[in-house]
Protein backbone atom coordinates (compact mmCIF):
# COMPACT_ATOMS: atom_id res chain seq x y z
CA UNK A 1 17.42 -3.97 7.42
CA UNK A 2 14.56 -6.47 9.47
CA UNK A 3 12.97 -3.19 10.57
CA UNK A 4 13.10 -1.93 6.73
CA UNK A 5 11.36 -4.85 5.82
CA UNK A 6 9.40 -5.41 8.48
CA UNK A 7 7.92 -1.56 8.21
CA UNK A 8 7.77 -2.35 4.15
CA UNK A 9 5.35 -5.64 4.95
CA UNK A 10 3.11 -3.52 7.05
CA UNK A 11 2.80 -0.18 5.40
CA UNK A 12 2.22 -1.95 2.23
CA UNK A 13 -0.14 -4.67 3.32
CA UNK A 14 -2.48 -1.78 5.20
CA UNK A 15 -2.46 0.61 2.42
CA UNK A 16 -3.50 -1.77 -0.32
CA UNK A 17 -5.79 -3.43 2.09
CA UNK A 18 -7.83 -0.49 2.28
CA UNK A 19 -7.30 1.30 -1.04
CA UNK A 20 -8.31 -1.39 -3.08
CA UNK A 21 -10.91 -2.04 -1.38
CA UNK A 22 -11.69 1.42 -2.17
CA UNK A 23 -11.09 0.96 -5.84
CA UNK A 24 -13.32 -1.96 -6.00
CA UNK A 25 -16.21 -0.52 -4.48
CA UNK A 26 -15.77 2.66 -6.87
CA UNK A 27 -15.71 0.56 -9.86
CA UNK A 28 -17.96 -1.64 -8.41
CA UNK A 29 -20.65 -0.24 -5.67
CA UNK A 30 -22.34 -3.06 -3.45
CA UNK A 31 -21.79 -5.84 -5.33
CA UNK A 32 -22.65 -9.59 -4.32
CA UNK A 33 -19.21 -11.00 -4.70
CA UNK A 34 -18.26 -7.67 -3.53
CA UNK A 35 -15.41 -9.05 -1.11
CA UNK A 36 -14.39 -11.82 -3.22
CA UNK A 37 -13.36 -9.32 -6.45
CA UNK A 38 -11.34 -7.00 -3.48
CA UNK A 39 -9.26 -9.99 -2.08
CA UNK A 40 -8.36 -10.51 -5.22
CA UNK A 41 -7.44 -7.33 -5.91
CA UNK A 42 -5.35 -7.14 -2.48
CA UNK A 43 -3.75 -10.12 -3.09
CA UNK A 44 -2.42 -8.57 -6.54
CA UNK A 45 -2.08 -5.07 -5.22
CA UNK A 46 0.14 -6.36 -2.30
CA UNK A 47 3.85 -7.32 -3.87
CA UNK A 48 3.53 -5.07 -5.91
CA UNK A 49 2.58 -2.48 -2.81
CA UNK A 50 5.53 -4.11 -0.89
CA UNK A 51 7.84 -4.09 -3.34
CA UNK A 52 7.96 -0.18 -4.69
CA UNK A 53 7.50 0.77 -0.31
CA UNK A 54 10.67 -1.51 0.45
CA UNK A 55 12.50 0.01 -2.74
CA UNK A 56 11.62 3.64 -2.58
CA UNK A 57 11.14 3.86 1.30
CA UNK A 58 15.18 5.62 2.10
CA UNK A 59 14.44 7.71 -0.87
CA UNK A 60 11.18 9.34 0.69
CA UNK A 61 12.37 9.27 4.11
CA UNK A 62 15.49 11.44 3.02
CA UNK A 63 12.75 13.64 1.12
CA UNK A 64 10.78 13.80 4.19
CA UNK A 65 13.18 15.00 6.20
CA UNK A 66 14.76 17.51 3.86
CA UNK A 67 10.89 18.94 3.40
CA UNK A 68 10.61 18.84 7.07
CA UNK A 69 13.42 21.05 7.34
CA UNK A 70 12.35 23.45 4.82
CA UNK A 71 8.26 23.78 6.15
């Protein structure tokens, strides 16, 4: 379960990191409070990133594998 949660934390914290960053600066372009409307974003983006990873993570790893098998 600490490596569940753990791996949750992570995943989710690097993939909002980054995508809404990527979101911001597509709504946004260059921007001079550029980084100030994207850590606000992140800091939104994150429990909610952590939350559906931690929930749907066994779901998608069973899915994973059974699509692993089949490819």
């Amino acid at each position: 379960m600490k490596f569940r949660l753990y791996f949750a934390l992570i995943m989710s914290c690097i993939l909002s990191f980054f995508m809404s960053g990527w979101i911001t600066f597509v709504n946004l372009g260059s921007h001079p409070e550029f980084v100030l409307f994207w850590m606000k974003a992140w800091s939104l983006a994150w429990p909610a990133a952590a939350t559906i990873s931690f929930l749907s993570a066994p779901e998608i790893q069973k899915f994973s594998a059974w699509l692993a098998k089949k490819v």
